[in-house]
N, C-alpha and C. Protein backbone atom coordinates (compact mmCIF):
# COMPACT_ATOMS: atom_id res chain seq x y z
N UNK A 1 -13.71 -0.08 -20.13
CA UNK A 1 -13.43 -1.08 -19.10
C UNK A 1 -13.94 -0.57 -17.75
N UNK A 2 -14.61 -1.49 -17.02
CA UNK A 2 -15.10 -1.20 -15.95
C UNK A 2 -14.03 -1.16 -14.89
N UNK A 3 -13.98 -0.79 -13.46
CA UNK A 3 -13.36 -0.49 -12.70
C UNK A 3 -13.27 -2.16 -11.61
N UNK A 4 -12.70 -2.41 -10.57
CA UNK A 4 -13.05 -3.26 -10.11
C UNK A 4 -11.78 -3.66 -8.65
N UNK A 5 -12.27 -4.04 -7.44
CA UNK A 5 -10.67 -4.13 -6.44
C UNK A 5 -10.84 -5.72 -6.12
N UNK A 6 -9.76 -6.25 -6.34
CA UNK A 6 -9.64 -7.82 -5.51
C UNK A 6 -8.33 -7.56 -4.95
N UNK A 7 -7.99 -8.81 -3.70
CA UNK A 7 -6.61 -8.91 -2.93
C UNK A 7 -6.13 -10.38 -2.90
N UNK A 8 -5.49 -10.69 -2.29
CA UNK A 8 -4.77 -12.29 -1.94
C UNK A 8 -4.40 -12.05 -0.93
N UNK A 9 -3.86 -12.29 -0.03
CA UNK A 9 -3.32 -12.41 1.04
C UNK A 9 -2.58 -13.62 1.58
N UNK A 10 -1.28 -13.86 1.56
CA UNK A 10 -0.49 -14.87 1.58
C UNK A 10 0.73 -14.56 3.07
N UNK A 11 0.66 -16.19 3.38
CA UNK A 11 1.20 -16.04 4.59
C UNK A 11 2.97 -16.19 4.21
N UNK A 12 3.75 -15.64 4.14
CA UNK A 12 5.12 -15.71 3.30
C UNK A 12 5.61 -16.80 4.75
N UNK A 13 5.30 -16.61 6.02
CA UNK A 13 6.11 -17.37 6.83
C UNK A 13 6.08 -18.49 6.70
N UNK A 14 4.63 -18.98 6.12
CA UNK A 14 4.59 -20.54 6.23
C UNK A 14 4.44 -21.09 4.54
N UNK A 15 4.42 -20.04 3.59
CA UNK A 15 4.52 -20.36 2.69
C UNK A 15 2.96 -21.53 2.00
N UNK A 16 2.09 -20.48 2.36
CA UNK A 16 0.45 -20.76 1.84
C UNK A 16 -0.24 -19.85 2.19
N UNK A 17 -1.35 -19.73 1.99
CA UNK A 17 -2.48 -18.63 1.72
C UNK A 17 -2.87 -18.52 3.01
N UNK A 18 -2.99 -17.03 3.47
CA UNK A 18 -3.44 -16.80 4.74
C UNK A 18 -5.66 -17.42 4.37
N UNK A 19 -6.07 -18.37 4.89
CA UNK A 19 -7.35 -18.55 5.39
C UNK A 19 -8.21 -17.86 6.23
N UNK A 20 -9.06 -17.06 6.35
CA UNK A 20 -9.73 -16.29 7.25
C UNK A 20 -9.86 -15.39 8.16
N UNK A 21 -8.32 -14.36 7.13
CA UNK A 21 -8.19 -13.46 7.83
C UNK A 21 -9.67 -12.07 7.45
N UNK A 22 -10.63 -11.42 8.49
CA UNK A 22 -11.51 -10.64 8.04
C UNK A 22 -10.06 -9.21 7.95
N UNK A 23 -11.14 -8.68 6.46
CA UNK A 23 -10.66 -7.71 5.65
C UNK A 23 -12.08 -6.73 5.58
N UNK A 24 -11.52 -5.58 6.18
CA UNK A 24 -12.79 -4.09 5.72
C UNK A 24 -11.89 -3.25 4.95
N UNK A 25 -13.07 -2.77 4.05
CA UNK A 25 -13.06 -1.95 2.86
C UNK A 25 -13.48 -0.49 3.72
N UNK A 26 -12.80 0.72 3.05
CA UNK A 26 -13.05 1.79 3.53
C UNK A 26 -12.52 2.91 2.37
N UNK A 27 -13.72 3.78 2.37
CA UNK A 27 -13.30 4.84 1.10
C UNK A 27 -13.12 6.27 2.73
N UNK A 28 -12.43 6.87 1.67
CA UNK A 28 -11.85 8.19 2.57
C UNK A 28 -11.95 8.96 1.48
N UNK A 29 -12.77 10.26 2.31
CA UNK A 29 -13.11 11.18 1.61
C UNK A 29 -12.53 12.74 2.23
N UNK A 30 -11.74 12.99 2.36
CA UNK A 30 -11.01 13.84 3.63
C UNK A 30 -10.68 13.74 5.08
N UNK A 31 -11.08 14.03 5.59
CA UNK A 31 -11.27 13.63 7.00
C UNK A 31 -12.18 12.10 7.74
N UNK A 32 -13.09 12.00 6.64
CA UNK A 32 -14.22 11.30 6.82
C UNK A 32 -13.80 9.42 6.70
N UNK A 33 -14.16 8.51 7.27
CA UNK A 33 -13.84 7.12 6.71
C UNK A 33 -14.85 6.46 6.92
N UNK A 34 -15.49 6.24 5.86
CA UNK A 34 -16.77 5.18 5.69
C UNK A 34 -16.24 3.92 5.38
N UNK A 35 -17.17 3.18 6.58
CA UNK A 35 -16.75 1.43 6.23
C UNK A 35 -17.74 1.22 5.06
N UNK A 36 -17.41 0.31 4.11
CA UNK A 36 -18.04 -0.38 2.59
C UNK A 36 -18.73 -1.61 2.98
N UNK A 37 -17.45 -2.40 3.16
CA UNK A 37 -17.93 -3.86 3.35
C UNK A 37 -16.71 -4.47 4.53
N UNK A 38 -17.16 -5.56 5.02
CA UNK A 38 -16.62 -6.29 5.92
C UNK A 38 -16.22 -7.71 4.45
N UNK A 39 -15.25 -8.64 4.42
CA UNK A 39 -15.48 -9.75 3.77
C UNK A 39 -14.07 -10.98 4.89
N UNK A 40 -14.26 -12.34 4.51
CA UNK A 40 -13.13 -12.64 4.98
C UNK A 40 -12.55 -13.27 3.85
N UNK A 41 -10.88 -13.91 4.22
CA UNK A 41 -10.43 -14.71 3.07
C UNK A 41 -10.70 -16.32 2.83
N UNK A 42 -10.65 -16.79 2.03
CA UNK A 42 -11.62 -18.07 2.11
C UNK A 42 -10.04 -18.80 1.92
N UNK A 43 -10.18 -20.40 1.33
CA UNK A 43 -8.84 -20.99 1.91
C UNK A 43 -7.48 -20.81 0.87
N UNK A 44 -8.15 -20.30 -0.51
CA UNK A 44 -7.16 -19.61 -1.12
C UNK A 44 -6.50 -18.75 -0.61
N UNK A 45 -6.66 -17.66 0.32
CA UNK A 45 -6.32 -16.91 0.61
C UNK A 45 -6.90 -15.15 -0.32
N UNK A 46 -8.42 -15.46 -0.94
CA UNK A 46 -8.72 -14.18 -1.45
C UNK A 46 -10.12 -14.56 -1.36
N UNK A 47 -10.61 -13.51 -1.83
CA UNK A 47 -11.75 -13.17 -1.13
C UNK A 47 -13.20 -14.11 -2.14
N UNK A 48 -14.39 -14.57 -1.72
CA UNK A 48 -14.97 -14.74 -2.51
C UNK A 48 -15.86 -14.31 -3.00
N UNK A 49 -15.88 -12.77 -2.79
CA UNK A 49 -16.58 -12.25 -4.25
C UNK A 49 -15.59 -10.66 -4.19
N UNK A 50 -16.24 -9.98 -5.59
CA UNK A 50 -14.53 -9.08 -5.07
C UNK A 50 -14.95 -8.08 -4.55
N UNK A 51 -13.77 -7.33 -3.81
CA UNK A 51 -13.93 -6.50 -2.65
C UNK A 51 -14.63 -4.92 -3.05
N UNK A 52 -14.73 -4.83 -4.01
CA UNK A 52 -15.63 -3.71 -4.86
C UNK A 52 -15.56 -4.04 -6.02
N UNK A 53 -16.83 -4.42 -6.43
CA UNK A 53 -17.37 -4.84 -7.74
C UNK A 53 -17.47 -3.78 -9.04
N UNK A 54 -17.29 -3.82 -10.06
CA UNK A 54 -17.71 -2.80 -11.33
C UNK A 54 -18.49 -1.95 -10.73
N UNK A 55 -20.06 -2.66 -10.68
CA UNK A 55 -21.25 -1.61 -10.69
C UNK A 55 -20.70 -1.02 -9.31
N UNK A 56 -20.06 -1.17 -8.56
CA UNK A 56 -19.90 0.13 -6.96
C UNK A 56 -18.79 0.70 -7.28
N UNK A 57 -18.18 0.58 -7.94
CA UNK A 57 -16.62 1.20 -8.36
C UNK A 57 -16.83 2.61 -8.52
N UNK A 58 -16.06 3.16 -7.95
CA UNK A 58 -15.47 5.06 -8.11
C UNK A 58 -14.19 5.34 -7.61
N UNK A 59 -13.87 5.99 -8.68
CA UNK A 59 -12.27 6.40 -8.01
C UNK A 59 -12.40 7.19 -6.89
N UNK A 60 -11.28 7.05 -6.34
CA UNK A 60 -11.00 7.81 -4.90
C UNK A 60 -9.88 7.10 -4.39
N UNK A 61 -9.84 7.64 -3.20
CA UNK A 61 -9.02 6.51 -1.84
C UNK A 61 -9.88 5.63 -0.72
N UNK A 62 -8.97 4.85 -0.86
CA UNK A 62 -9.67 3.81 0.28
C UNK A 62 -8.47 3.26 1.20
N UNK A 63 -9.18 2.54 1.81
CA UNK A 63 -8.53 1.54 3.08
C UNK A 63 -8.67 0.34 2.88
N UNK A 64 -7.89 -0.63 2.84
CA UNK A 64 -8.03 -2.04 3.25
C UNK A 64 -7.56 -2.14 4.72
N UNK A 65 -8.36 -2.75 5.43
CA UNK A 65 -7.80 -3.13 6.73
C UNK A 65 -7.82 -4.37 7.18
N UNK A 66 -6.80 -5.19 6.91
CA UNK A 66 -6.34 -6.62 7.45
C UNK A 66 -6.22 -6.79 8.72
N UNK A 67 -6.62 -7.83 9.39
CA UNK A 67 -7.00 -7.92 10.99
C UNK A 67 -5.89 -9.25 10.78
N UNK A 68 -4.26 -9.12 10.70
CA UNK A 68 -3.54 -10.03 10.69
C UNK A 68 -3.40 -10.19 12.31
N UNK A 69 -3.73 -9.76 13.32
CA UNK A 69 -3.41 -10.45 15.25
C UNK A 69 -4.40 -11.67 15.07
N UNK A 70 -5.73 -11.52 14.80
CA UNK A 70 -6.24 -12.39 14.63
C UNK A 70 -6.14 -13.64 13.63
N UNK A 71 -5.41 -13.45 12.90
CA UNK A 71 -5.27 -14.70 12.12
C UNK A 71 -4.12 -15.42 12.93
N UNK A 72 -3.06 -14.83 12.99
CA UNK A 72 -1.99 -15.29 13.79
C UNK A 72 -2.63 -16.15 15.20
N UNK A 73 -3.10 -15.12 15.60
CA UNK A 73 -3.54 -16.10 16.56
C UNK A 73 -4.22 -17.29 16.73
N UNK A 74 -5.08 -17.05 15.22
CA UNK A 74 -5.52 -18.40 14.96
C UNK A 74 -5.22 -19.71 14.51
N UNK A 75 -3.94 -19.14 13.98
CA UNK A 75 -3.06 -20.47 13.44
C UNK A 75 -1.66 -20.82 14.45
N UNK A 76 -2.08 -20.22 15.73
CA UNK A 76 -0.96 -20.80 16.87
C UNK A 76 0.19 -19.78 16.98
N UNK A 77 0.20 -18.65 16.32
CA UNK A 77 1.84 -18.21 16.02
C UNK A 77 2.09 -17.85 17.21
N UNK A 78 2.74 -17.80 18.42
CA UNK A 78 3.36 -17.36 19.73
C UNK A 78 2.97 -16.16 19.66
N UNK A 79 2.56 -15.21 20.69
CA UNK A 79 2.11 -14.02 20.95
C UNK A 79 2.99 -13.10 21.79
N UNK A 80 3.41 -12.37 21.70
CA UNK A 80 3.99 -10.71 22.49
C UNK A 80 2.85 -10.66 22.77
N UNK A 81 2.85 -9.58 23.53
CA UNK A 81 2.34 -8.55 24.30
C UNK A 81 2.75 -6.80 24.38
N UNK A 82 2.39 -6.23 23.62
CA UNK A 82 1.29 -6.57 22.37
C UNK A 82 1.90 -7.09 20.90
N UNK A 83 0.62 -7.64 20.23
CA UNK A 83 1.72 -8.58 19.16
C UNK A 83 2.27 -7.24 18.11
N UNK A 84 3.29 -7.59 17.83
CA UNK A 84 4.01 -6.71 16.59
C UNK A 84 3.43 -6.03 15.58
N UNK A 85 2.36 -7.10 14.73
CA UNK A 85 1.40 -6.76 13.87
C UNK A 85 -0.04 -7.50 14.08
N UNK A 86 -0.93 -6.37 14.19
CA UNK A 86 -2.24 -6.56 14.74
C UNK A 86 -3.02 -6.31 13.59
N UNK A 87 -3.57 -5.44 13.35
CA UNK A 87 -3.99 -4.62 12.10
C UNK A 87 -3.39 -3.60 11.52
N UNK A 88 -3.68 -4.37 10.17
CA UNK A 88 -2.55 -3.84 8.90
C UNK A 88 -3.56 -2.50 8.28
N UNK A 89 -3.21 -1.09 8.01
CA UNK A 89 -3.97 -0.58 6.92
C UNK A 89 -3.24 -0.56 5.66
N UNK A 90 -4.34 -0.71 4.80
CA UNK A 90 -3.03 0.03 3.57
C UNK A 90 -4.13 0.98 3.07
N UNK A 91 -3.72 2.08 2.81
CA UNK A 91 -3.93 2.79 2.12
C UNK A 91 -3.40 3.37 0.79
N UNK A 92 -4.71 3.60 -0.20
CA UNK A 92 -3.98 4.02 -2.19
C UNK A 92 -5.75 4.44 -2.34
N UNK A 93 -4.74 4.90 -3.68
CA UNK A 93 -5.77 5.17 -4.65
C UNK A 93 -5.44 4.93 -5.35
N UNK A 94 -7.37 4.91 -6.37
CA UNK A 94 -7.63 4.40 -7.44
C UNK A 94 -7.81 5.51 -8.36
N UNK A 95 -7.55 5.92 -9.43
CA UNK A 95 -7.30 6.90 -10.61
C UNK A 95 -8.03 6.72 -11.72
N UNK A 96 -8.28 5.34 -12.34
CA UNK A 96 -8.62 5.13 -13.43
C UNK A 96 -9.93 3.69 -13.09
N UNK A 97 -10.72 3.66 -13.95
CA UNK A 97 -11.03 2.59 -13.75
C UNK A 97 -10.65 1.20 -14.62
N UNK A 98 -9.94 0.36 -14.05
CA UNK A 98 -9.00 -0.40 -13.98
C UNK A 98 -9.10 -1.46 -13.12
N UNK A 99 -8.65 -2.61 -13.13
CA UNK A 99 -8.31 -3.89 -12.10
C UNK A 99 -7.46 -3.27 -11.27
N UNK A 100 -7.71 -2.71 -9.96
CA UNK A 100 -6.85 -2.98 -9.21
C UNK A 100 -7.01 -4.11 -8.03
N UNK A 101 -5.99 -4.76 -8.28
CA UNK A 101 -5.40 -5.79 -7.19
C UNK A 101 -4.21 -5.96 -6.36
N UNK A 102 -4.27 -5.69 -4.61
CA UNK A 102 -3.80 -5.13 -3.81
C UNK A 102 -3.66 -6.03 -2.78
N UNK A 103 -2.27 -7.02 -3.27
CA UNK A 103 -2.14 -8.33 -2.37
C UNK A 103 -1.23 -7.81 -1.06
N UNK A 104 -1.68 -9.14 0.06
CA UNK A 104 -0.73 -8.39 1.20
C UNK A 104 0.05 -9.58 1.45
N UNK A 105 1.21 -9.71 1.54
CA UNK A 105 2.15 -10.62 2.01
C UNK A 105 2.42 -10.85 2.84
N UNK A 106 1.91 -11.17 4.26
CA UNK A 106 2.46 -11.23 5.34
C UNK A 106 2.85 -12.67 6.21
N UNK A 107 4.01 -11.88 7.27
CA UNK A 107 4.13 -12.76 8.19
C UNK A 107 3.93 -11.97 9.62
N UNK A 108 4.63 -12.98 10.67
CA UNK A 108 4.34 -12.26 12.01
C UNK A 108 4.78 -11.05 11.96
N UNK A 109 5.93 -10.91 11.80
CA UNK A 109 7.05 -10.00 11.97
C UNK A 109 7.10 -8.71 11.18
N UNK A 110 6.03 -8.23 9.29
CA UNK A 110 6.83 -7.99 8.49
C UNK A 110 5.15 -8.09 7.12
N UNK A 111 5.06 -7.39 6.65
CA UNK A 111 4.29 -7.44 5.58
C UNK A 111 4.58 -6.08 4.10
N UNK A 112 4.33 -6.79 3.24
CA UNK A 112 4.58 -5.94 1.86
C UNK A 112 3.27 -6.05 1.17
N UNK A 113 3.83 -5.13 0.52
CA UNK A 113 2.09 -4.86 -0.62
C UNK A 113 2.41 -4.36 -2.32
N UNK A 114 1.93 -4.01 -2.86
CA UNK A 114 2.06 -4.26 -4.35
C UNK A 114 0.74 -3.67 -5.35
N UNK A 115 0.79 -3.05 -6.11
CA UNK A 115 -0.01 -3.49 -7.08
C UNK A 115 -0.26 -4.38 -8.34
N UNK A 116 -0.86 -5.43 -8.19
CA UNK A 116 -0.81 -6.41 -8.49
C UNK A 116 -1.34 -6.44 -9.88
N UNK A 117 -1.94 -7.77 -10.70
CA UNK A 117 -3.19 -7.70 -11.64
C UNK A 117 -3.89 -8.70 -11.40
């Protein structure tokens, strides 16, 4: 079985799929963090093509980095100064090659994560 990463990203506050929030991919190699790819979420709320494909797949660690200030802001949510949650990282690793799928749940206030399938 080939290796492979997809996400979702769901807005729990309003209860539907976060739309167009941009998401970068980042492998970490010690000290080092190389950006992969830039992608955004389309109106499902996941991505449309996946965020590391079979043929680029290698285990390691990486980064997802969700740019949730900007979505918020795009869908009206009232703003602080500075807002609460701006950009999300998550960081994991991958071990095996395997589906991993690495949804983010968020709202303004508050986000969870998971490994998914």
């Amino acid at each position: 079985m080939a290796g492979y990463l997809t996400t979702h990203v769901l807005d729990t506050a309003r209860g539907v799929p976060a739309e167009g929030i941009k998401i970068e991919l980042f492998r970490i190699e010690g000290e080092a963090r190389t950006l992969l790819k830039t992608l955004h979420t389309n109106d499902d709320g996941r991505t449309d093509e996946q965020i590391l494909p079979a043929d680029q797949f290698t285990t390691g660690t990486y980064e997802l980095v969700f740019h949730a200030g900007a979505y918020l802001d795009a869908i009206g949510t009232p703003a602080e100064d500075p807002r609460f949650l701006d950009i999300v990282p998550l960081r994991f690793g991958m071990s095996e090659a395997a589906h991993y799928h690495v949804p983010l749940l968020l709202s303004p206030f508050g986000y969870s994560t998971y490994r998914g399938s």
